[in-house]
PDB file of N, CA and C in Angstrom:
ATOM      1  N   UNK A   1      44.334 -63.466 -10.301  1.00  0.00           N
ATOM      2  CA  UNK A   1      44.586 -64.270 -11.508  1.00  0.00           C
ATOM      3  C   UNK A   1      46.073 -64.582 -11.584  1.00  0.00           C
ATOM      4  N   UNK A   2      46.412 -65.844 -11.981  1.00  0.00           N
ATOM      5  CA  UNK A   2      47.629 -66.196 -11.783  1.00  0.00           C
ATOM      6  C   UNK A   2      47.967 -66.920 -13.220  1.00  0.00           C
ATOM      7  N   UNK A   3      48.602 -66.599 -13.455  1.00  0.00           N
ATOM      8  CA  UNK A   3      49.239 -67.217 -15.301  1.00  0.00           C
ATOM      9  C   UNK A   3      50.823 -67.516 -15.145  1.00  0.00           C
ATOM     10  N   UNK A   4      51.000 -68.561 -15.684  1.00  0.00           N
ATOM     11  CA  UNK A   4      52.361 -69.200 -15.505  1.00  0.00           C
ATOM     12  C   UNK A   4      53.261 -67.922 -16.506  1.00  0.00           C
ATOM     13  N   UNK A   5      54.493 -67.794 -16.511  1.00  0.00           N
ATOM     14  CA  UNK A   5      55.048 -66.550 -16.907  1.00  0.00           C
ATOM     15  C   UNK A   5      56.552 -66.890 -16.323  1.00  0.00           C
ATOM     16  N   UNK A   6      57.111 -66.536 -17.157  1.00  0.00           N
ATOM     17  CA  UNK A   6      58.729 -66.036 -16.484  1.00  0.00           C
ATOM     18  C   UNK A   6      59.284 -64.613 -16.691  1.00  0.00           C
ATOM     19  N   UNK A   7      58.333 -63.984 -16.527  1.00  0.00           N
ATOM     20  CA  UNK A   7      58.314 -62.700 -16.476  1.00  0.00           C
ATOM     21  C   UNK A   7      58.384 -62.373 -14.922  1.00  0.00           C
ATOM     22  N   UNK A   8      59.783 -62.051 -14.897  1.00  0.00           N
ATOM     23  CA  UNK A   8      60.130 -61.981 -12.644  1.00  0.00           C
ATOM     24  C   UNK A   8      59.167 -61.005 -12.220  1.00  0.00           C
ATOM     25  N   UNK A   9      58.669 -59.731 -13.156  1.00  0.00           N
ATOM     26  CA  UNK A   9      58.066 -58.507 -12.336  1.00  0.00           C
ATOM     27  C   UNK A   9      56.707 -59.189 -12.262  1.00  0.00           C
ATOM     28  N   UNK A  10      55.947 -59.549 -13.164  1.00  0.00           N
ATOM     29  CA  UNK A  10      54.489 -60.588 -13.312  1.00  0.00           C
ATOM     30  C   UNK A  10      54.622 -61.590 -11.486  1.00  0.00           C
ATOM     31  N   UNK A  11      56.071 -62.610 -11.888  1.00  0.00           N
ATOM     32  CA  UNK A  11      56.008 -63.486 -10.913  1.00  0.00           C
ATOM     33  C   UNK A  11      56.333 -62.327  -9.536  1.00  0.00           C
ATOM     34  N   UNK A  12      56.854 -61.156  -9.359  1.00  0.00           N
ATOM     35  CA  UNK A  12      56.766 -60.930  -7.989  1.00  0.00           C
ATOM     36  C   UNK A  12      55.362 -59.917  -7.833  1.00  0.00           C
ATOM     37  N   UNK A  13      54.590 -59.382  -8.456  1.00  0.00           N
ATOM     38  CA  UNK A  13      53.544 -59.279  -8.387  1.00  0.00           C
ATOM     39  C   UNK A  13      52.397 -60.106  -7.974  1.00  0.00           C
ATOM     40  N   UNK A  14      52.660 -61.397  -8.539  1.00  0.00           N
ATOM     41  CA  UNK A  14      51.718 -62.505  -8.380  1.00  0.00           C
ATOM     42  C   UNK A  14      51.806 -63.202  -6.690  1.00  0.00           C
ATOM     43  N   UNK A  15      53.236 -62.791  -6.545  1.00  0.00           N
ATOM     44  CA  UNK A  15      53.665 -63.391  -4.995  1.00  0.00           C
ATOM     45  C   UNK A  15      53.099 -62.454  -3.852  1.00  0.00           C
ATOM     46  N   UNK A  16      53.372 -61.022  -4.402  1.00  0.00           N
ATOM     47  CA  UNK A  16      52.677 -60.083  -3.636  1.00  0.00           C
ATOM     48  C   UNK A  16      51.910 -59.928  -3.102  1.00  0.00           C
ATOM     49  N   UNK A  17      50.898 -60.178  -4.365  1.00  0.00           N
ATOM     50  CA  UNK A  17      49.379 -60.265  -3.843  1.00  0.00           C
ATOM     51  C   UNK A  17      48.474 -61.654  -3.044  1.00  0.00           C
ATOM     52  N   UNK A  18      49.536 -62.836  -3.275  1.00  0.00           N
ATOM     53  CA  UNK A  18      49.456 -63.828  -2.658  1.00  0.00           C
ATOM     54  C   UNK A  18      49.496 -63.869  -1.203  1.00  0.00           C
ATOM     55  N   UNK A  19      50.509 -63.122  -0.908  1.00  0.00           N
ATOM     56  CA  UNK A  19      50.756 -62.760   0.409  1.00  0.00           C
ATOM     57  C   UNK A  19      50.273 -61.849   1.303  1.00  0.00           C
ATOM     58  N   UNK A  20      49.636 -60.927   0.214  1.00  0.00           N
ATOM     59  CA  UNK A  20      48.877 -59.948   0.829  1.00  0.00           C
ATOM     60  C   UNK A  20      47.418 -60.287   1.038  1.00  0.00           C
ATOM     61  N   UNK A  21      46.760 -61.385   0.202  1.00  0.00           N
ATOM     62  CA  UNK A  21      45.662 -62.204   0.681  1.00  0.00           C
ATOM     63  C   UNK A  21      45.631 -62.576   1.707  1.00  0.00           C
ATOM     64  N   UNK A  22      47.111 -64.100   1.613  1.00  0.00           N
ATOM     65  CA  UNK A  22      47.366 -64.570   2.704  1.00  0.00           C
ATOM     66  C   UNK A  22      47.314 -63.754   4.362  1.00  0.00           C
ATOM     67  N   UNK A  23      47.718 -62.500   4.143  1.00  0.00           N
ATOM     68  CA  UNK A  23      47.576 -62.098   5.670  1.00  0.00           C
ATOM     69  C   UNK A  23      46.329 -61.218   5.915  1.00  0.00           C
ATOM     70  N   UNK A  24      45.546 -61.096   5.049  1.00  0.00           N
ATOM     71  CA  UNK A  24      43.951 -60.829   5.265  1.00  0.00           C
ATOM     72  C   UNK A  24      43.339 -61.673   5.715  1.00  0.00           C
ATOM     73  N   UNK A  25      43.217 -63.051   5.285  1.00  0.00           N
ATOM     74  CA  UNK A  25      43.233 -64.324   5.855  1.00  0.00           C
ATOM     75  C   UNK A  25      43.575 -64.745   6.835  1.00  0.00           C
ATOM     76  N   UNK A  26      44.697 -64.410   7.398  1.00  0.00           N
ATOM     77  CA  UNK A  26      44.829 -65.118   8.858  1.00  0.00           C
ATOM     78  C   UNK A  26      44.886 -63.692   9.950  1.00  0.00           C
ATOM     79  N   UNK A  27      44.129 -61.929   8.842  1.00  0.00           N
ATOM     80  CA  UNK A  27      44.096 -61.165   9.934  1.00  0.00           C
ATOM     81  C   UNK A  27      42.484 -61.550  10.692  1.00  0.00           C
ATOM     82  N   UNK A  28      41.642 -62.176  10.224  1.00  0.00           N
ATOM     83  CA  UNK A  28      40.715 -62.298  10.251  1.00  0.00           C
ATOM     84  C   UNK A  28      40.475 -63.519  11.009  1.00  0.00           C
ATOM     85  N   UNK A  29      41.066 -64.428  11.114  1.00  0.00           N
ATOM     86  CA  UNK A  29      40.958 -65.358  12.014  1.00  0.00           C
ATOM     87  C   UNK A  29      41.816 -65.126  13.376  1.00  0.00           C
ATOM     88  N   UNK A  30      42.715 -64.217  13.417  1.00  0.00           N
ATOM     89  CA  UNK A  30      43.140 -64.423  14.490  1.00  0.00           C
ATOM     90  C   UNK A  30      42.495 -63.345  15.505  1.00  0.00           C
ATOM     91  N   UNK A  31      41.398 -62.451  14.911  1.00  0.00           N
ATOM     92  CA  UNK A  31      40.799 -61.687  15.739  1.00  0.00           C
ATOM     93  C   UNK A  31      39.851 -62.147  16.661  1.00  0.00           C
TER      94      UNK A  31
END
């Protein structure tokens, strides 16, 4: 879930887990 915010700890949380999707995602294709 992603909610607009200028709350930096919210926004680096939100990036976190973005990224941590993101490389589930391409761990899975590149196998």
């Amino acid at each position: 879930i992603i909610k607009e915010t200028r709350d930096p700890v919210i926004q680096a949380l939100a990036a976190f887990e973005i990224g941590y999707f993101i490389d589930l995602v391409n761990a899975r294709f590149l196998q």
